[in-house]
C-alpha atoms as a PDB file:
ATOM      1  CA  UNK A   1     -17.651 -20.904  20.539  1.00  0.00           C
ATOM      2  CA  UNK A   2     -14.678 -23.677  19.931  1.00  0.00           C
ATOM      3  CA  UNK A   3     -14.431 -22.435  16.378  1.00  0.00           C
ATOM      4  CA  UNK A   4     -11.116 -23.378  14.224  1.00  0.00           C
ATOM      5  CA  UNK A   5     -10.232 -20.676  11.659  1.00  0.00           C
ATOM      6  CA  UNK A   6      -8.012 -21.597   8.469  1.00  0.00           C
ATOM      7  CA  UNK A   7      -7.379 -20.414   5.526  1.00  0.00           C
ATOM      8  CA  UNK A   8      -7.119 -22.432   2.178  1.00  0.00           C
ATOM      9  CA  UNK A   9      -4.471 -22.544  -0.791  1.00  0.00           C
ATOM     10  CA  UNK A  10      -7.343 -21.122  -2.668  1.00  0.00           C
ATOM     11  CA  UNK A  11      -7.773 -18.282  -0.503  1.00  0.00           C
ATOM     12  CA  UNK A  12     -10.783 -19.640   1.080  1.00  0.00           C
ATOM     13  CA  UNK A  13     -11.961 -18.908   4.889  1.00  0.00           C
ATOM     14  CA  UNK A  14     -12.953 -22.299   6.537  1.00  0.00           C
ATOM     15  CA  UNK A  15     -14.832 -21.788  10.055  1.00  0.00           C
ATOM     16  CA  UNK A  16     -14.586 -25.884  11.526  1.00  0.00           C
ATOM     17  CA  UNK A  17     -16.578 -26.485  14.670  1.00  0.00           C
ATOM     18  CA  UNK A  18     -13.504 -27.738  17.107  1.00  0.00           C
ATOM     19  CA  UNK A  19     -15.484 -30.670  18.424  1.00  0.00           C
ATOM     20  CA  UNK A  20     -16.819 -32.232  15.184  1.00  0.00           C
ATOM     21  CA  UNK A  21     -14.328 -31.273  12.434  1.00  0.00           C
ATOM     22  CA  UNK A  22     -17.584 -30.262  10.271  1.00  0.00           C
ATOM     23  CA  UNK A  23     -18.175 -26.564   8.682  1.00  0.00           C
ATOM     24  CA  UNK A  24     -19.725 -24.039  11.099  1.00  0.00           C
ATOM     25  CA  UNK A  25     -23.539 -23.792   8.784  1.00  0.00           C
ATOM     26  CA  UNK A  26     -23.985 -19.882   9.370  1.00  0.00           C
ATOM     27  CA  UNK A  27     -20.678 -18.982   9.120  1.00  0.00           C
ATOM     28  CA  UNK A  28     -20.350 -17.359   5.075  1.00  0.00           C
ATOM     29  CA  UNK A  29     -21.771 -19.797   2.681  1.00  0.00           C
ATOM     30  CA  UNK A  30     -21.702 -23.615   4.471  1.00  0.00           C
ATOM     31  CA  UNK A  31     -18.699 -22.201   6.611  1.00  0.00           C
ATOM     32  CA  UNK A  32     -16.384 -21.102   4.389  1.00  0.00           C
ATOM     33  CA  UNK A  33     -15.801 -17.362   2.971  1.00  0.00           C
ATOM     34  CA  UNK A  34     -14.068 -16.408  -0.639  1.00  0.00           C
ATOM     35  CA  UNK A  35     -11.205 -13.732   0.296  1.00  0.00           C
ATOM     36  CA  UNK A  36     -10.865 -12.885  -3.035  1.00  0.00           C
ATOM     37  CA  UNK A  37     -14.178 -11.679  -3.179  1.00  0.00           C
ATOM     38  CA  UNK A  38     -13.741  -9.206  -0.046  1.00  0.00           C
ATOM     39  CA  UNK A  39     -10.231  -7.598  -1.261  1.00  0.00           C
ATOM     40  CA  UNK A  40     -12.526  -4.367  -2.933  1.00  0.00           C
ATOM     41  CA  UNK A  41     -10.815  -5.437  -6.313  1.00  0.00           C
ATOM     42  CA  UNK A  42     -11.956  -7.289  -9.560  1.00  0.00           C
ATOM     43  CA  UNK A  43     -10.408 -10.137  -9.443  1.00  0.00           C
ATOM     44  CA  UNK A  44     -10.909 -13.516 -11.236  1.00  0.00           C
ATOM     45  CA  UNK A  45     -11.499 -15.835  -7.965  1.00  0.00           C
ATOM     46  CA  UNK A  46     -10.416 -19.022  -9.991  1.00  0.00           C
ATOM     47  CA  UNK A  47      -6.886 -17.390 -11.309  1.00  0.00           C
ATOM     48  CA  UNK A  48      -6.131 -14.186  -9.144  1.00  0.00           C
ATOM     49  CA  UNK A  49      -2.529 -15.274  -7.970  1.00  0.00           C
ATOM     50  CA  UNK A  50      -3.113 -13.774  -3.932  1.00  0.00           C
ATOM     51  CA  UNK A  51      -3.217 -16.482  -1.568  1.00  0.00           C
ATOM     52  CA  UNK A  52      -2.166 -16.364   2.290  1.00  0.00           C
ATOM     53  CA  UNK A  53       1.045 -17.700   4.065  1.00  0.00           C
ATOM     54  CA  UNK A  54       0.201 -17.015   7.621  1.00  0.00           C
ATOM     55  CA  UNK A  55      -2.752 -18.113   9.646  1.00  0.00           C
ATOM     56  CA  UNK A  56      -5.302 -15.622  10.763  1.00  0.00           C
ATOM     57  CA  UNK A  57      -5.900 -13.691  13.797  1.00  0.00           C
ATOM     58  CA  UNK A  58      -8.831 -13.718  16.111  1.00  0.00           C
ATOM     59  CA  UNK A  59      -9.665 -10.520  17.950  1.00  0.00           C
ATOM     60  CA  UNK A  60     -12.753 -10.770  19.958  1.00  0.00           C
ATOM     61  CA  UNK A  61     -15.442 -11.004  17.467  1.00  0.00           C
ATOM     62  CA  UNK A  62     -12.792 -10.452  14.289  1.00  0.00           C
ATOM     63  CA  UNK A  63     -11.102 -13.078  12.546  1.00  0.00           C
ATOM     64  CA  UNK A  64      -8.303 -11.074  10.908  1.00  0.00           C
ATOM     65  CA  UNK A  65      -6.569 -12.172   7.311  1.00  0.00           C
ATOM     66  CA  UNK A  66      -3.371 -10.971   5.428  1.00  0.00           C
ATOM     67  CA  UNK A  67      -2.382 -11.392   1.841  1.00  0.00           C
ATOM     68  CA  UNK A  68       0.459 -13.224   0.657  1.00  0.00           C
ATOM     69  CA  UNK A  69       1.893 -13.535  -3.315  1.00  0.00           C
ATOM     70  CA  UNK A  70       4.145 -16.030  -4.827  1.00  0.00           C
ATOM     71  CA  UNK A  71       8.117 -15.398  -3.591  1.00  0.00           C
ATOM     72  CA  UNK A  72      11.365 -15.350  -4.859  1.00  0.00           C
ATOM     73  CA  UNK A  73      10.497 -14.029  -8.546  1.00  0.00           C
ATOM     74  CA  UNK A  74       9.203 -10.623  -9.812  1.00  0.00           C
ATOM     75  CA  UNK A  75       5.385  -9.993 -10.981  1.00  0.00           C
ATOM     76  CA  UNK A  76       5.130 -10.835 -14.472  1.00  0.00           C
ATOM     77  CA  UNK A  77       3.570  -7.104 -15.129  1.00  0.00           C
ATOM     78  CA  UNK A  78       3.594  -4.129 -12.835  1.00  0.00           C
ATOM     79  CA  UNK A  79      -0.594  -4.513 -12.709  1.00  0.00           C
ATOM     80  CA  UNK A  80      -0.650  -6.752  -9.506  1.00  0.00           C
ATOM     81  CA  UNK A  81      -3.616  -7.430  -7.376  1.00  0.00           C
ATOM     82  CA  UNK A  82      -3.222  -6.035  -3.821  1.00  0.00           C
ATOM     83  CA  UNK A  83      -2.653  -7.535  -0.784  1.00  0.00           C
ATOM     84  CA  UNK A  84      -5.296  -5.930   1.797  1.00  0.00           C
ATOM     85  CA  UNK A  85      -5.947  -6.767   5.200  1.00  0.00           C
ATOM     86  CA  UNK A  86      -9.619  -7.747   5.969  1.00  0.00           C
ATOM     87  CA  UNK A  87     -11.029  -8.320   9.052  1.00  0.00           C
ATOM     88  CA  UNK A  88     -14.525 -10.715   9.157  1.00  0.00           C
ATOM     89  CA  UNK A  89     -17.474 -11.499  11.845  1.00  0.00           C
ATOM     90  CA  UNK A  90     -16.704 -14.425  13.426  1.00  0.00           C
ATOM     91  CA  UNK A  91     -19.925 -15.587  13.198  1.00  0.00           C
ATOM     92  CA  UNK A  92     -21.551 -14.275  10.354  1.00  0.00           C
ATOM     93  CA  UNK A  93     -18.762 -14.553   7.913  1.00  0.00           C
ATOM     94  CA  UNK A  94     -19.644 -11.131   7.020  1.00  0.00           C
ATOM     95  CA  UNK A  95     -16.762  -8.749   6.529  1.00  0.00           C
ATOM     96  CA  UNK A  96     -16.508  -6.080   8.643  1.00  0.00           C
ATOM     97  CA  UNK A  97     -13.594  -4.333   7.980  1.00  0.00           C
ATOM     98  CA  UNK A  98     -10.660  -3.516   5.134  1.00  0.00           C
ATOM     99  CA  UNK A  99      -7.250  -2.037   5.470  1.00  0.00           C
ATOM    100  CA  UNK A 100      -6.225  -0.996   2.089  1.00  0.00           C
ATOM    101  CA  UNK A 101      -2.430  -1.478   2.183  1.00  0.00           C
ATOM    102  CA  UNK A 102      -2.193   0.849  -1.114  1.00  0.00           C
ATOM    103  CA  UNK A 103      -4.286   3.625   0.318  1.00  0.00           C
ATOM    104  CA  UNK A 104      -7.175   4.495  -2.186  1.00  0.00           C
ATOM    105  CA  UNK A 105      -7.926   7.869  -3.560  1.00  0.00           C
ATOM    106  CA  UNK A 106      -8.975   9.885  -0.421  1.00  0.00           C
ATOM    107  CA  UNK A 107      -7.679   7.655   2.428  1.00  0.00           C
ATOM    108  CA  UNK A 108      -3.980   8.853   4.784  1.00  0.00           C
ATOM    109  CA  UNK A 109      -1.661   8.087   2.605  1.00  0.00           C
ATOM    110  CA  UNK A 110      -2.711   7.988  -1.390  1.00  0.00           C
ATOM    111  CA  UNK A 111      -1.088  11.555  -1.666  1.00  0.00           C
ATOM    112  CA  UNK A 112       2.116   9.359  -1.382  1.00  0.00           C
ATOM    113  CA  UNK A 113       1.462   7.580  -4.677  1.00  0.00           C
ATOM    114  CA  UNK A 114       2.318  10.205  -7.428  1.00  0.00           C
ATOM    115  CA  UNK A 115       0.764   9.657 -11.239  1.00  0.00           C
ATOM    116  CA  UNK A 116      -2.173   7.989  -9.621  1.00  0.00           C
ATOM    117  CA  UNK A 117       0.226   4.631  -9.424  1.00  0.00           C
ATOM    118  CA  UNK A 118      -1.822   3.533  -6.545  1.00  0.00           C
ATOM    119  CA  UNK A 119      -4.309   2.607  -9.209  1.00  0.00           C
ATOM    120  CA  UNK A 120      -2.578   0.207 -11.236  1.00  0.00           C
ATOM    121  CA  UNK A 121       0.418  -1.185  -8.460  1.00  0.00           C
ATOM    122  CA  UNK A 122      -0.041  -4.506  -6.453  1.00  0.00           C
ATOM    123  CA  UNK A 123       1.521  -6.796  -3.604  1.00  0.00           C
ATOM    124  CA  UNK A 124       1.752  -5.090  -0.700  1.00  0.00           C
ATOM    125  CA  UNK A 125       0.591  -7.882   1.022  1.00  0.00           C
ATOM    126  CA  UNK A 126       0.689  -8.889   4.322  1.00  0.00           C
ATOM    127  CA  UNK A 127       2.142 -12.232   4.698  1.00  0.00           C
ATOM    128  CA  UNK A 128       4.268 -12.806   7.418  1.00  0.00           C
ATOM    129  CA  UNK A 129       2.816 -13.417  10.785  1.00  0.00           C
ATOM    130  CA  UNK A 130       0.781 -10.134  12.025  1.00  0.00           C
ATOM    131  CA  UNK A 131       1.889  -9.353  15.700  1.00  0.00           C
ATOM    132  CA  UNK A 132      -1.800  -8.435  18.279  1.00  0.00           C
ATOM    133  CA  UNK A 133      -1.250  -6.491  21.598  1.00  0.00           C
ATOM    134  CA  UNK A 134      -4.993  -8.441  22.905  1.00  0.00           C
ATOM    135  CA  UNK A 135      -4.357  -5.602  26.309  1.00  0.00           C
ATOM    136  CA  UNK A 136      -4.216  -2.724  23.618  1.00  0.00           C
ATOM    137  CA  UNK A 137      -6.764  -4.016  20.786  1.00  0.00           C
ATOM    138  CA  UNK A 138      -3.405  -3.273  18.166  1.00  0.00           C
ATOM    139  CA  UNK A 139      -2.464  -5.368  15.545  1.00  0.00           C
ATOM    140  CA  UNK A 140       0.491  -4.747  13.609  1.00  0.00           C
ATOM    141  CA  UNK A 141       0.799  -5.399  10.114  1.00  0.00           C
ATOM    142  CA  UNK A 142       4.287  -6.031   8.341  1.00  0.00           C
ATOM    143  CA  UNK A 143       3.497  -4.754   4.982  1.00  0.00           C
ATOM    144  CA  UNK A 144       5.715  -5.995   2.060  1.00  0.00           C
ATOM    145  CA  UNK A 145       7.111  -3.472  -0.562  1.00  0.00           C
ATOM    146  CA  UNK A 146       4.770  -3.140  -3.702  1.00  0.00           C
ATOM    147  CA  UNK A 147       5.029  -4.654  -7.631  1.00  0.00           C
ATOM    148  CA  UNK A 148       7.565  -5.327  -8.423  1.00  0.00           C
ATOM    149  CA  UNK A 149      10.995  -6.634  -6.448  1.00  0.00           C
ATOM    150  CA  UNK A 150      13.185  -5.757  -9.150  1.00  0.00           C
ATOM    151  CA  UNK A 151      11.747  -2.099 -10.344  1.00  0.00           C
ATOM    152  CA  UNK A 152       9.476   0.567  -9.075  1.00  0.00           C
ATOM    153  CA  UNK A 153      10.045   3.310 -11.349  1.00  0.00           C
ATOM    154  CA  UNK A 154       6.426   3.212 -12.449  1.00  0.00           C
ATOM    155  CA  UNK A 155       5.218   4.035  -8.959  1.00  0.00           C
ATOM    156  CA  UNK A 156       6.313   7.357  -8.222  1.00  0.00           C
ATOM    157  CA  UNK A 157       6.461   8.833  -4.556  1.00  0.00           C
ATOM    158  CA  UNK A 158       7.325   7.716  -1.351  1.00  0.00           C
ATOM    159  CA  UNK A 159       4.503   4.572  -1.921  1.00  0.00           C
ATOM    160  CA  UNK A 160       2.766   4.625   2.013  1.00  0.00           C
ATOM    161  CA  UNK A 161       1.903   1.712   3.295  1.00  0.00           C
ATOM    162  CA  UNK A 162       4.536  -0.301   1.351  1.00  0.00           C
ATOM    163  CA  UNK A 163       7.716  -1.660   3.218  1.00  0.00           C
ATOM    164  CA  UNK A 164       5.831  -0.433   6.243  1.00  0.00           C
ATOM    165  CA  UNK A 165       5.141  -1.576   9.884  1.00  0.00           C
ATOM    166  CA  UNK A 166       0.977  -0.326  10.493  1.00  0.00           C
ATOM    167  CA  UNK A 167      -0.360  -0.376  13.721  1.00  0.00           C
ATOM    168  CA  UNK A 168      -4.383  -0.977  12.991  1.00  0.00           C
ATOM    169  CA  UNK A 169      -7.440  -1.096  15.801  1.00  0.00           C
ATOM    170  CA  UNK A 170      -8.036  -5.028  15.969  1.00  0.00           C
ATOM    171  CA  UNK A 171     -12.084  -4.530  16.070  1.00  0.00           C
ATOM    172  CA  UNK A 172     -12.170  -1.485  13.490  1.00  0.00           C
ATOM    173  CA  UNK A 173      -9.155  -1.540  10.583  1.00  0.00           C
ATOM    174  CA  UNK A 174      -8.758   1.535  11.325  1.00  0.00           C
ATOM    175  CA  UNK A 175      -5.263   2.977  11.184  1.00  0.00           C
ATOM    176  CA  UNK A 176      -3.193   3.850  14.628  1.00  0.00           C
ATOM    177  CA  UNK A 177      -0.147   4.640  13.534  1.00  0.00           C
ATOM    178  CA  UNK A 178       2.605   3.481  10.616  1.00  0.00           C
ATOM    179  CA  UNK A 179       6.552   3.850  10.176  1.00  0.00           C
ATOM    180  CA  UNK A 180       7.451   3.352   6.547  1.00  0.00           C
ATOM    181  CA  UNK A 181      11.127   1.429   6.317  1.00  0.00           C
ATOM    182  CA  UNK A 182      11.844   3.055   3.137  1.00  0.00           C
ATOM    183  CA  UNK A 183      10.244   5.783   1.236  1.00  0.00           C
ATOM    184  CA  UNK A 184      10.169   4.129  -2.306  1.00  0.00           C
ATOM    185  CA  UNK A 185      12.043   0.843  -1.568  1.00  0.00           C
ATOM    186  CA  UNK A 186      13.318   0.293  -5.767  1.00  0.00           C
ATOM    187  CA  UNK A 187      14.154   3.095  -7.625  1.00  0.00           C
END
């Protein structure tokens, strides 16, 4: 289908139908999808301060969207929302998939996160422009560094997926392979 994928300030998924400009009807709820509702965290969808800076990737039947949080100043608390990767049926609107960026209890990775920090630490968001190898079915994710800029002694460990590059499975989420830039980028 000539489908036209965007993403809102509000954090909104818009599906357009190319030809007329108009919402695609079955596509989420009158073509558009809440993001903030499909990030697998409580957040208030009228105030939660993760938005997205980079448009959104289509993979077959996967429209593909990274998280982005407000630049140049440090959180206001070390409690941040996270910035996931989510993956969603092109035409359903449905999601299909999640890449937790701050790997959750159980999942590669949350061993990295020492105190349980993984529970309570945010950003790691996914804002600049994800890279797709279409031949391959890879996406790669440049994941920013987690709350906050200025301090991360309340996050012990080495703090996997943060100031990483992950290579996910386009169609899945699932992860391929990552190379973490810094183990604990501020001490």
């Amino acid at each position: 289908r000539d489908v036209l994928f965007l993403v809102t300030p509000g954090f909104q998924l818009v599906a357009l139908d190319a030809a007329t400009g108009r919402p695609v009807e079955g596509f989420g709820n009158k073509g558009i999808v809440d993001l903030k509702r499909g990030l697998d965290q409580d957040l208030d969808v009228d105030t939660a301060p993760v938005g997205a800076s980079s448009p959104p990737v289509v993979v077959g039947d996967v429209v593909i969207v990274g998280s982005a949080f407000a630049a140049g100043a440090a959180p206001p608390r070390k409690e941040m929302p996270t910035g996931h990767v989510t993956g969603w049926d092109v035409r359903t609107g449905q999601r299909r998939w999640i890449f937790h960026t701050i790997p959750r209890p159980g999942e590669a990775g949350s061993d990295t996160w020492a105190s349980a920090s993984q529970a309570y630490t945010g950003n790691t968001g996914v804002w600049a422009p994800m890279s797709l190898d279409a031949r391959r079915g890879y996406l790669y994710l440049p994941v920013e560094d987690a709350t906050g800029d200025y301090y991360g002694g309340h996050r012990p460990g080495n703090n996997l997926f943060a100031g990483s590059l992950v290579c996910v499975d386009a169609r899945t989420g699932k992860r391929v392979w990552q190379q973490q830039l810094a183990h604990h980028d501020i001490g």
